[in-house]
N, C-alpha and C. Protein backbone atom coordinates (compact mmCIF):
# COMPACT_ATOMS: atom_id res chain seq x y z
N UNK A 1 0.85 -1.18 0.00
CA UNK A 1 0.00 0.00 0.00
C UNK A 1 0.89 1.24 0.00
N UNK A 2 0.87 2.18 -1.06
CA UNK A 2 1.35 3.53 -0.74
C UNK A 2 1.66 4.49 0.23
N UNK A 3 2.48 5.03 0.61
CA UNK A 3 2.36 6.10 1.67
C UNK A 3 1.77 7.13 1.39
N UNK A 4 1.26 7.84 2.09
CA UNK A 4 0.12 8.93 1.90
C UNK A 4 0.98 10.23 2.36
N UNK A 5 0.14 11.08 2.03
CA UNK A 5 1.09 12.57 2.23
C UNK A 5 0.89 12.98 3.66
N UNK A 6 1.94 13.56 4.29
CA UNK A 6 1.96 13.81 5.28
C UNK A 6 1.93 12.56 6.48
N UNK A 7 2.23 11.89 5.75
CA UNK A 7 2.22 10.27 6.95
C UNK A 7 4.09 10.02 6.96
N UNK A 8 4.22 9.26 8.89
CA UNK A 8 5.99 9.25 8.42
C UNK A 8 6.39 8.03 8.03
N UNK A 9 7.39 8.16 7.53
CA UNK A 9 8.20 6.98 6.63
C UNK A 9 9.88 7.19 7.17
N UNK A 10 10.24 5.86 7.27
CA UNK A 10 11.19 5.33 7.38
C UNK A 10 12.12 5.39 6.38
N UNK A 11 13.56 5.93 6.52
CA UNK A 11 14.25 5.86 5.39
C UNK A 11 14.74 3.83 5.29
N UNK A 12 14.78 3.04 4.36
CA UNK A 12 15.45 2.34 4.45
C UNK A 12 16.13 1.62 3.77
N UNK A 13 16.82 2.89 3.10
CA UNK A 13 18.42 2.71 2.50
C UNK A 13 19.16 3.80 2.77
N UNK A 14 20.44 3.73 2.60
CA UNK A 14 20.98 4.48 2.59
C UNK A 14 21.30 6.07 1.05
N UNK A 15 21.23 6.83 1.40
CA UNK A 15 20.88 7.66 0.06
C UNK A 15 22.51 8.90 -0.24
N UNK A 16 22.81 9.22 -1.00
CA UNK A 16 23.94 10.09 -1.24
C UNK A 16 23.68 11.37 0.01
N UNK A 17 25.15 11.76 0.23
CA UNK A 17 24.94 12.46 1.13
C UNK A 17 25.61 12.22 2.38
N UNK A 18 26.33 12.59 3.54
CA UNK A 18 26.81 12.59 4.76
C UNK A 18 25.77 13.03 5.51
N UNK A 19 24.41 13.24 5.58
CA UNK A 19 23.40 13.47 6.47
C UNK A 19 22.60 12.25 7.35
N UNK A 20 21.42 11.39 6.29
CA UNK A 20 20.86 10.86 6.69
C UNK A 20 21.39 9.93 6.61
N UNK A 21 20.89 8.57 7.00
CA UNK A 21 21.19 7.48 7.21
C UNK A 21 19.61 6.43 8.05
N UNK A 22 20.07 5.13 6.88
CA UNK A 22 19.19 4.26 6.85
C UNK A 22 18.60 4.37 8.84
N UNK A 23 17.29 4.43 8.75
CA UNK A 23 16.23 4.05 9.68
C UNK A 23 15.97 5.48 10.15
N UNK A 24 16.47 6.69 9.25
CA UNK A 24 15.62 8.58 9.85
C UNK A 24 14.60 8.38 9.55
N UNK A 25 13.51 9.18 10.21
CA UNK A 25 12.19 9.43 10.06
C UNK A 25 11.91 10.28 9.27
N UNK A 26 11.67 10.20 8.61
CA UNK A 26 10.86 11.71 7.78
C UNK A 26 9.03 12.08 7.69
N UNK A 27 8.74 12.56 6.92
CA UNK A 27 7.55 13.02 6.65
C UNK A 27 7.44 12.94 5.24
N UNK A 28 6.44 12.49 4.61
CA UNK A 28 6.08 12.38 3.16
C UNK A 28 5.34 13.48 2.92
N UNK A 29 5.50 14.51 2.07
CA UNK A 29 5.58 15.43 1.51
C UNK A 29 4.85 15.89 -0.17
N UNK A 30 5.61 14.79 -0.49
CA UNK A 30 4.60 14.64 -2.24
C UNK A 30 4.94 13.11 -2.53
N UNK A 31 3.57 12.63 -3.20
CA UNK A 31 3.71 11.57 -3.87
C UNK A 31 3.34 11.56 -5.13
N UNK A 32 4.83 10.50 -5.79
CA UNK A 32 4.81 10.65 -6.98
C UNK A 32 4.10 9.46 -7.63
N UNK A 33 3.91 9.40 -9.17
CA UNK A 33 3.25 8.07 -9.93
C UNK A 33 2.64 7.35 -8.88
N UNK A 34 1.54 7.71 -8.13
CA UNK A 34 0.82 6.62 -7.17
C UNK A 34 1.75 5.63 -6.38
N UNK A 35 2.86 6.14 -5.83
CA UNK A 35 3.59 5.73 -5.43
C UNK A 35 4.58 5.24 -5.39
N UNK A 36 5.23 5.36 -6.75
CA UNK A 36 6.66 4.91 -7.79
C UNK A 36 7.75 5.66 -6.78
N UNK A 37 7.37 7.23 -6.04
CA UNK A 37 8.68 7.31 -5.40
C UNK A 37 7.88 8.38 -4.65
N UNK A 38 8.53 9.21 -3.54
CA UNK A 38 7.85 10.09 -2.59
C UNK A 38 9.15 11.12 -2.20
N UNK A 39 8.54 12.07 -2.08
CA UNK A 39 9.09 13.70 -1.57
C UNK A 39 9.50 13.39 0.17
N UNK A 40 10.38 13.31 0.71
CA UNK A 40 10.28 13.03 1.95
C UNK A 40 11.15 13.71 2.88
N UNK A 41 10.12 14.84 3.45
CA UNK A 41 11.12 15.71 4.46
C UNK A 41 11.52 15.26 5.50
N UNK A 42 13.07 15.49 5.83
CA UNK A 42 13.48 15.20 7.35
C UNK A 42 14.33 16.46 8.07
N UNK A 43 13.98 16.42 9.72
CA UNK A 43 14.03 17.52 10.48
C UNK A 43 14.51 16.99 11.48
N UNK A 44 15.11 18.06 12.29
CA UNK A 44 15.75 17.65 13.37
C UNK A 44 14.57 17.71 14.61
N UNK A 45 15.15 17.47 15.97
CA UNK A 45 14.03 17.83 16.84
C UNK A 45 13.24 19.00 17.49
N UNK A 46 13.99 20.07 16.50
CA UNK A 46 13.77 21.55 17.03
C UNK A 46 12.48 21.61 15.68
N UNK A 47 12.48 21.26 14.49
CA UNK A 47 11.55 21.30 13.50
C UNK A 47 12.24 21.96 12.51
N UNK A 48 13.42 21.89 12.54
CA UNK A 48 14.28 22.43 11.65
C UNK A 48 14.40 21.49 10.33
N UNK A 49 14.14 21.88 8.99
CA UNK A 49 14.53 21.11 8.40
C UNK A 49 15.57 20.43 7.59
N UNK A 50 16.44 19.60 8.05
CA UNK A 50 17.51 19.03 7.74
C UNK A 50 17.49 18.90 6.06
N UNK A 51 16.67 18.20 5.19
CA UNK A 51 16.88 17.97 4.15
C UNK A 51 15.45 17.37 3.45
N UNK A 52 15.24 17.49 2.24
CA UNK A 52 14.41 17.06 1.38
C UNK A 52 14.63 15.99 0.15
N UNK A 53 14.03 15.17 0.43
CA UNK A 53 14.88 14.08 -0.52
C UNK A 53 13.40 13.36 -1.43
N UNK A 54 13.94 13.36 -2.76
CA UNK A 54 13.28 12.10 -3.56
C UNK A 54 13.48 10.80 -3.94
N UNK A 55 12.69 10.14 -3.08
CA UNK A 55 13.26 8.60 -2.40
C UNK A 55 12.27 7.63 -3.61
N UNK A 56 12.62 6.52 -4.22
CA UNK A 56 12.48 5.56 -4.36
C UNK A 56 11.02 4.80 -3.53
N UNK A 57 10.30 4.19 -3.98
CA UNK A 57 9.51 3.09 -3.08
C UNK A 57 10.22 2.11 -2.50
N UNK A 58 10.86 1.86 -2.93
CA UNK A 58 12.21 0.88 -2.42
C UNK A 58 13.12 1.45 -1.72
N UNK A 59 12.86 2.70 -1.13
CA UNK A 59 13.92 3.18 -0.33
C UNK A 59 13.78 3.46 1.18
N UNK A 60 12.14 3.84 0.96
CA UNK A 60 11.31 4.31 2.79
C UNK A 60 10.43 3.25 2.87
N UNK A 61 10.11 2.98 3.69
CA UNK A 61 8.47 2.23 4.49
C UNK A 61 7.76 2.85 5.36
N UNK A 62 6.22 2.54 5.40
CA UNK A 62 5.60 3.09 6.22
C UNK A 62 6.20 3.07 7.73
N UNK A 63 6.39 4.02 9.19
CA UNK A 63 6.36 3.93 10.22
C UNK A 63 5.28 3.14 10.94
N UNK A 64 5.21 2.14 11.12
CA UNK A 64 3.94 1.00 11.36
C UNK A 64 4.78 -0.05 12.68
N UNK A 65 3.73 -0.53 12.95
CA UNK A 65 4.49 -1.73 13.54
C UNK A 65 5.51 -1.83 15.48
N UNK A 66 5.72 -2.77 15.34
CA UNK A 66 6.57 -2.86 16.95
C UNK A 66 8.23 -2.35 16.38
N UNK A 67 8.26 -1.78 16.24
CA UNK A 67 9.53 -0.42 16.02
C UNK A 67 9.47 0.12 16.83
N UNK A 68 10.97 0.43 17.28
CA UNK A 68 11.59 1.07 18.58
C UNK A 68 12.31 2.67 17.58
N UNK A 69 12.07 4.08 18.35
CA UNK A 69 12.53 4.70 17.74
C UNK A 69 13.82 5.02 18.39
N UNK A 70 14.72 5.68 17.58
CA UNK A 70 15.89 6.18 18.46
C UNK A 70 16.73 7.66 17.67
N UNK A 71 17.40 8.51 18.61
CA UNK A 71 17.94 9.26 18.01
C UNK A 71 19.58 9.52 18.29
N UNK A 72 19.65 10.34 17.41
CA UNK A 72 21.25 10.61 17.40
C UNK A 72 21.75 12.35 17.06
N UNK A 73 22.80 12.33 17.15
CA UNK A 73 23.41 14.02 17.48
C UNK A 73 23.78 13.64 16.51
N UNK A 74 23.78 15.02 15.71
CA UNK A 74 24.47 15.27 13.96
C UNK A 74 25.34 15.87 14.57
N UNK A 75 26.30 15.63 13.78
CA UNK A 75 27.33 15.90 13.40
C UNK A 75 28.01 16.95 11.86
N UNK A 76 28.18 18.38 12.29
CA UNK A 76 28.77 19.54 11.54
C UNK A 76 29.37 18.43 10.08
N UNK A 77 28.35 18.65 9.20
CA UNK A 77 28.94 18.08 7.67
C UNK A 77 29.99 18.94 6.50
């Protein structure tokens, strides 16, 4: 099933870039071809937004499920 806009998604691959990294949360943003690939913003915990990426269906998953979340300190890129 597609992700819907404004629902969060899981990154889960890794994507170009020294930022994110496989399992950030983001927010879906725009969806493309009924779901061929999605717009997916990610932010830090202040609501800042870190980056905007066009991900693959094969790249995020829905946030669903017995998933544990966790975070981490960025690091000056």
């Amino acid at each position: 099933m597609p992700l819907k806009e404004l629902e969060r998604a899981v990154l889960g691959a890794e994507v170009a870039g020294p930022l994110l990294r496989a399992g950030d949360v983001g927010v879906v943003v725009g969806v493309y071809r009924d779901g061929e690939a999605y717009e997916v913003e990610f932010f830090d915990a202040d609501g800042t937004t870190l980056a905007v990426e066009t991900l693959r269906a094969d790249q995020v998953e829905p946030l669903a499920g017995r998933k544990i979340l966790h975070v981490r300190t960025l690091t000056a890129a």
